[in-house]
N, C-alpha and C. Protein backbone atom coordinates (compact mmCIF):
# COMPACT_ATOMS: atom_id res chain seq x y z
N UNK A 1 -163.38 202.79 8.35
CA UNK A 1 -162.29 201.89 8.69
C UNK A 1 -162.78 200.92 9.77
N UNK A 2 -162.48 199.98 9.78
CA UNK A 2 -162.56 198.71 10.44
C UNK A 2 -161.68 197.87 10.52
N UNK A 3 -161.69 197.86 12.57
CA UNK A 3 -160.22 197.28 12.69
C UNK A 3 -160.50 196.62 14.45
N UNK A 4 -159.46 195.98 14.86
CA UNK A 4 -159.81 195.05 16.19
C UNK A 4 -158.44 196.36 16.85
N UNK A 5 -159.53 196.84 18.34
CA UNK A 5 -158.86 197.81 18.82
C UNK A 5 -158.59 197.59 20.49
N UNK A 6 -159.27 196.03 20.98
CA UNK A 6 -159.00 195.67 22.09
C UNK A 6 -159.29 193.88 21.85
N UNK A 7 -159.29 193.26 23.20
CA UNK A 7 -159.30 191.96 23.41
C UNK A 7 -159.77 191.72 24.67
N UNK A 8 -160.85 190.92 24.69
CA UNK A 8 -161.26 190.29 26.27
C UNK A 8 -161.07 189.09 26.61
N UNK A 9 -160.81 188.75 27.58
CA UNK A 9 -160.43 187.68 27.97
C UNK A 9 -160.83 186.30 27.26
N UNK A 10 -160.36 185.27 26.91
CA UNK A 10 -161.33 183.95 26.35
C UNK A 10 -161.63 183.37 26.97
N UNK A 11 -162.95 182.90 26.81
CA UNK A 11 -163.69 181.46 26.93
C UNK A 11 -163.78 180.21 26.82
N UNK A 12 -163.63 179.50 27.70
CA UNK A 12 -163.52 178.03 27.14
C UNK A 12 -164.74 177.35 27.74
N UNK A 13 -165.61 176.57 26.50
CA UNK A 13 -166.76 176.12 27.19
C UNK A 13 -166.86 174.90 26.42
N UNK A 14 -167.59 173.64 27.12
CA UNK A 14 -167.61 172.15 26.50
C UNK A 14 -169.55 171.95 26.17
N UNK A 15 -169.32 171.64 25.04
CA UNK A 15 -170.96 171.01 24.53
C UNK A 15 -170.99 169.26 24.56
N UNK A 16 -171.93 169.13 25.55
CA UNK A 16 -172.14 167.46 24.95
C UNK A 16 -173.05 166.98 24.50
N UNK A 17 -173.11 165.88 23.55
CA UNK A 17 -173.76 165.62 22.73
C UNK A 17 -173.97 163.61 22.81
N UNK A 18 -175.32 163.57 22.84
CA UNK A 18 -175.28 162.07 22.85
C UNK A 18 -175.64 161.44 21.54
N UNK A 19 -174.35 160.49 21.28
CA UNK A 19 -174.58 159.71 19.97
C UNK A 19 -175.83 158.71 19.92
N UNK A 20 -176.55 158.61 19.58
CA UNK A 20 -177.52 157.41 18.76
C UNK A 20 -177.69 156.03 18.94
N UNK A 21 -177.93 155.33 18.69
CA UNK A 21 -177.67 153.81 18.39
C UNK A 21 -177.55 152.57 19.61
N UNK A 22 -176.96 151.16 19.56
CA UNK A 22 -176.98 150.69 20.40
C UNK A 22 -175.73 151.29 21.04
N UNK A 23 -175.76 150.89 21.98
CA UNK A 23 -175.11 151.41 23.11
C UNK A 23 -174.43 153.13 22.78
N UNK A 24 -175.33 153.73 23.33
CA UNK A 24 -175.29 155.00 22.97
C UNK A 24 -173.88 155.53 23.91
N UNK A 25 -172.74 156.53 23.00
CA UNK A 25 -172.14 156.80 23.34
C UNK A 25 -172.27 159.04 23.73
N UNK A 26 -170.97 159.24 24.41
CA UNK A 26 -171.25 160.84 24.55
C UNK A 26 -170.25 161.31 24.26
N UNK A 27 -170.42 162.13 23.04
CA UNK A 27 -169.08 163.25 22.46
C UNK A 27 -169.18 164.32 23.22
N UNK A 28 -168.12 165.28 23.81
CA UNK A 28 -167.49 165.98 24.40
C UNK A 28 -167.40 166.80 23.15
N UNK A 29 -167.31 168.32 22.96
CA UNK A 29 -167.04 169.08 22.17
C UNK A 29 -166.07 170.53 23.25
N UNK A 30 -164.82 170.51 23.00
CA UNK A 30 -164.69 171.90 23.84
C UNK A 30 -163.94 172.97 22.66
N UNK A 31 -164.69 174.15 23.28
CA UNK A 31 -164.51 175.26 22.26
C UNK A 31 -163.91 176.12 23.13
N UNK A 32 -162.74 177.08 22.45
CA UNK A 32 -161.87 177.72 22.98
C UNK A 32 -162.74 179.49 22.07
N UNK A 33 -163.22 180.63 23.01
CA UNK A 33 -163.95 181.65 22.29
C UNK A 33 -163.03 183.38 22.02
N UNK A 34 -162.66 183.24 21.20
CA UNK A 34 -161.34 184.05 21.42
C UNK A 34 -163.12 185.55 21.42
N UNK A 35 -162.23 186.58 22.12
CA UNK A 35 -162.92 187.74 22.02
C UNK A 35 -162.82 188.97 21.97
N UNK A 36 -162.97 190.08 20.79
CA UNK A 36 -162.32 191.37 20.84
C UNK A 36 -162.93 192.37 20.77
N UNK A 37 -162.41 193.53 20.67
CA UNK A 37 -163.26 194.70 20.42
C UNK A 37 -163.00 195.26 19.08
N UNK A 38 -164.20 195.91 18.04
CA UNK A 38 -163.66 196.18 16.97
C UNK A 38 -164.61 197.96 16.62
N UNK A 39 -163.48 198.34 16.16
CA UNK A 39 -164.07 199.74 15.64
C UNK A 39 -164.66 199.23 14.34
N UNK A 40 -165.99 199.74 14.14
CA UNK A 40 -166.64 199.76 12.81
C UNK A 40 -167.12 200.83 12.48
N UNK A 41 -167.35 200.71 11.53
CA UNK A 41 -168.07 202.43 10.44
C UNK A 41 -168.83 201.78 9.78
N UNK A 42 -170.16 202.93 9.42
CA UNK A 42 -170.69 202.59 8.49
C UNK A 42 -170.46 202.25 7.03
N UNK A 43 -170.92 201.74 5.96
CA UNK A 43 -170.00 201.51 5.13
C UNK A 43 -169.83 203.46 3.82
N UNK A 44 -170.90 203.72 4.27
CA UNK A 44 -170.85 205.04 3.73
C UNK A 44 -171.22 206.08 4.60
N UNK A 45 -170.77 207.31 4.32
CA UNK A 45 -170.93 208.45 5.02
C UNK A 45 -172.30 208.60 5.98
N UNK A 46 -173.51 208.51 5.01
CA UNK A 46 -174.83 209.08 4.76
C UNK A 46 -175.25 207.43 5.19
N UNK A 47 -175.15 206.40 5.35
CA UNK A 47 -175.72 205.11 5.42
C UNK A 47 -175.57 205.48 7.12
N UNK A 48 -176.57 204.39 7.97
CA UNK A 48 -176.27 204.29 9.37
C UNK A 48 -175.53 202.87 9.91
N UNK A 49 -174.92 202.82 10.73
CA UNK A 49 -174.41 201.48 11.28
C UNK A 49 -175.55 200.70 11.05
N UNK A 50 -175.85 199.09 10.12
CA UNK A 50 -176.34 198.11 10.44
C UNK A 50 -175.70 196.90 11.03
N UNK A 51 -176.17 196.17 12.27
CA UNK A 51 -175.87 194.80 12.21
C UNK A 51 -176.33 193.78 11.82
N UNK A 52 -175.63 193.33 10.81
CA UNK A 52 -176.46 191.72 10.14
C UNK A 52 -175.59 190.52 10.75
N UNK A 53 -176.45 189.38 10.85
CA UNK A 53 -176.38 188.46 12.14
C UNK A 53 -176.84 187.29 11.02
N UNK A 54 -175.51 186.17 11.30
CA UNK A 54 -175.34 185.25 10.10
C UNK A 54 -176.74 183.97 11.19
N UNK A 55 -177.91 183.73 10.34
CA UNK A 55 -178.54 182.81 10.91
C UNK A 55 -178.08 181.57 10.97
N UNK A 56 -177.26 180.99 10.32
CA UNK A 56 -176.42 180.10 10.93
C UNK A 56 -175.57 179.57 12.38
N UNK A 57 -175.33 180.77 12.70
CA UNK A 57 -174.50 181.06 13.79
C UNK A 57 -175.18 181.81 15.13
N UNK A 58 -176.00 182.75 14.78
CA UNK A 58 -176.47 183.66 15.52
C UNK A 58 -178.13 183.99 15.86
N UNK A 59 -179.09 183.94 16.52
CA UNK A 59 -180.87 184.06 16.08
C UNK A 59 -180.90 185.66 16.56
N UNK A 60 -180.35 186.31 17.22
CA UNK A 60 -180.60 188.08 17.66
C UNK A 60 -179.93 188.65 17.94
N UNK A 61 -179.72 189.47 17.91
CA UNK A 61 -178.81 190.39 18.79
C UNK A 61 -179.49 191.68 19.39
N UNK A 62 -178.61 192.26 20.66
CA UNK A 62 -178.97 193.23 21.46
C UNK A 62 -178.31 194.56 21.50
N UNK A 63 -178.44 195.39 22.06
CA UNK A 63 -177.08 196.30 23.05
C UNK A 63 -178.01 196.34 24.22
N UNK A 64 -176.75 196.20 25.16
CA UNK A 64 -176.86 196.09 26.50
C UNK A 64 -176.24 197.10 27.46
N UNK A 65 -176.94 197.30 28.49
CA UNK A 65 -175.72 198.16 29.62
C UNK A 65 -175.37 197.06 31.27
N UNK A 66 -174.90 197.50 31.84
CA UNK A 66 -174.54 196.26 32.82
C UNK A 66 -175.57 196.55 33.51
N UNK A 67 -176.55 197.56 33.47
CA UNK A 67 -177.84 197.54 34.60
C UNK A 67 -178.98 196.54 34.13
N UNK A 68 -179.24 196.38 32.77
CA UNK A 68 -179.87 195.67 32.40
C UNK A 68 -179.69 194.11 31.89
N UNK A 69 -178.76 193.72 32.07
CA UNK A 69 -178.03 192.43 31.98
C UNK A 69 -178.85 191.17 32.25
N UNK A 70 -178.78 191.49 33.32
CA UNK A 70 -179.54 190.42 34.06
C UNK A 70 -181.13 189.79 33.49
N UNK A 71 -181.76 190.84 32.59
CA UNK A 71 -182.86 190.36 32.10
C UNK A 71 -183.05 189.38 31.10
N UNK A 72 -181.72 189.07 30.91
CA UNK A 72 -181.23 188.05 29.31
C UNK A 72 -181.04 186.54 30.24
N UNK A 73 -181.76 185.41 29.89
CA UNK A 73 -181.45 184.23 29.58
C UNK A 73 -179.93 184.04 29.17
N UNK A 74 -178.93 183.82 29.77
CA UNK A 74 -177.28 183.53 29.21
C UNK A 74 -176.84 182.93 30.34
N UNK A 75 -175.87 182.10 29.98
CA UNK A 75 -174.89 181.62 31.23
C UNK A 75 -174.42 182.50 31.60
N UNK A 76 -173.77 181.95 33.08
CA UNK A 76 -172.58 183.18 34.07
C UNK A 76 -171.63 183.17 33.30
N UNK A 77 -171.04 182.45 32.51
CA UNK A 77 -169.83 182.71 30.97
C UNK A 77 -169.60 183.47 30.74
N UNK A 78 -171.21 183.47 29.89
CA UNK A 78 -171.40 184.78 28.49
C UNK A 78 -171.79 186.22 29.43
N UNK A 79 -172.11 186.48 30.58
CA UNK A 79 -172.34 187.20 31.12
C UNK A 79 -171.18 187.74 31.94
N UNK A 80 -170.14 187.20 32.08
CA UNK A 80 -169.18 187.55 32.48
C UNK A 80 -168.24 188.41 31.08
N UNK A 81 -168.37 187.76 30.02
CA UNK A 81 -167.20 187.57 29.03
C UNK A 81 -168.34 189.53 28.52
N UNK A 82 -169.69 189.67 28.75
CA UNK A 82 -170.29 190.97 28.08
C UNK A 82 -169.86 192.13 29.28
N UNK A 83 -169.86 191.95 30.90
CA UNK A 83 -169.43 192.67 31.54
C UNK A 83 -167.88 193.05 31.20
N UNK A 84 -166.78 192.07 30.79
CA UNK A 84 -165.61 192.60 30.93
C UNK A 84 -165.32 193.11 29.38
N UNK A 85 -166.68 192.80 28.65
CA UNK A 85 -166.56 194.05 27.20
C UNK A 85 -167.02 195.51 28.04
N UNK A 86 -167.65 195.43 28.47
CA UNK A 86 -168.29 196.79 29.29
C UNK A 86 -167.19 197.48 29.94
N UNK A 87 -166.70 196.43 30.66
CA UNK A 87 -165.56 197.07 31.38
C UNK A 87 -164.57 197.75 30.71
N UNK A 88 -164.04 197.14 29.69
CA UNK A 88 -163.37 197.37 28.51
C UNK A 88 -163.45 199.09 28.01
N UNK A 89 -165.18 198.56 27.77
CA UNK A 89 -165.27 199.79 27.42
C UNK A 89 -165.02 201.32 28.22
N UNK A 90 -165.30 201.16 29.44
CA UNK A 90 -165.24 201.99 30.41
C UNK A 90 -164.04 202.86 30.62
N UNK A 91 -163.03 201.87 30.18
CA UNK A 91 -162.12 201.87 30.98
C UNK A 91 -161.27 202.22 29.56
N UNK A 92 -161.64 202.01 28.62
CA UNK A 92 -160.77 202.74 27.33
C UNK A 92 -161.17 203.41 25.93
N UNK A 93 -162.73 203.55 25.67
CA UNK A 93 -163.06 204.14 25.37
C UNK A 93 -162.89 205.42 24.84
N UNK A 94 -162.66 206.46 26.15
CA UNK A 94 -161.91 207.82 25.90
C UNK A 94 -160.35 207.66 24.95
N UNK A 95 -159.60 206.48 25.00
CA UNK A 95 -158.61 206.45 24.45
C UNK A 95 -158.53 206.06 22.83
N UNK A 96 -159.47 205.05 22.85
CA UNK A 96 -159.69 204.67 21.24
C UNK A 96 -160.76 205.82 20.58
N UNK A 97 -161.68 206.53 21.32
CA UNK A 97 -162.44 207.81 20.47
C UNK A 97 -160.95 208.77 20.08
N UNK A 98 -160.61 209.48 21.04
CA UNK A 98 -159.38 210.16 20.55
C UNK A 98 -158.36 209.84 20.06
N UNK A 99 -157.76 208.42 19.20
CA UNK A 99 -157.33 207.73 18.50
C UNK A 99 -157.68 208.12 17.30
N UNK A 100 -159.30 207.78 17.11
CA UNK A 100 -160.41 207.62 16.03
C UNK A 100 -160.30 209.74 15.21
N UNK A 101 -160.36 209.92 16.54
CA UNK A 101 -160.03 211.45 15.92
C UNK A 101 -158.86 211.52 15.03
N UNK A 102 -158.04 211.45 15.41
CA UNK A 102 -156.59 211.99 14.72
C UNK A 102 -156.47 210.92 13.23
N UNK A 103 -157.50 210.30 13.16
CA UNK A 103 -157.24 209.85 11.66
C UNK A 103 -157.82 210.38 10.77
């Protein structure tokens, strides 16, 4: 089963981009990053959790703990927005495992 079992705070961050040509102009892009927590399963019993990571969107992924954080290249943002998943986790964890039980 797979399902969204918390929510962290959102992000709002602006990309700019410079247009081309004579008199070159600058687009503003702001993105609003909604963010949650989701229980996943493998898709079969006997299979193990994989994560596949759309190259479009994404070049790697990690797991992290908040001691090792700091060794990643990321803005204070995204480093904020992975601590208060951590926190998240910390802090409710015990409640969504024993949730996860009783189903």
């Amino acid at each position: 089963m797979n399902e969204i079992v918390g929510e962290i705070p959102p992000f709002e961050y602006s990309v700019e981009k410079i247009l081309g040509g004579i008199g070159s102009t600058t687009s503003v892009k702001t993105t609003l990053q909604l963010n949650f927590v989701a229980k996943v399963a493998p898709i079969s019993p006997t299979e193990s959790l994989k994560v596949i990571i759309d190259p479009q969107e994404h070049q790697n992924y990690v797991w992290v703990s908040k001691d090792d954080l700091d060794r990643y290249n990321i803005t204070e943002g995204m480093k904020k927005i992975v601590m208060d998943a951590l926190d998240w986790g910390e802090n409710n964890l015990g409640r969504v495992v024993s949730d996860w039980e009783k189903e």
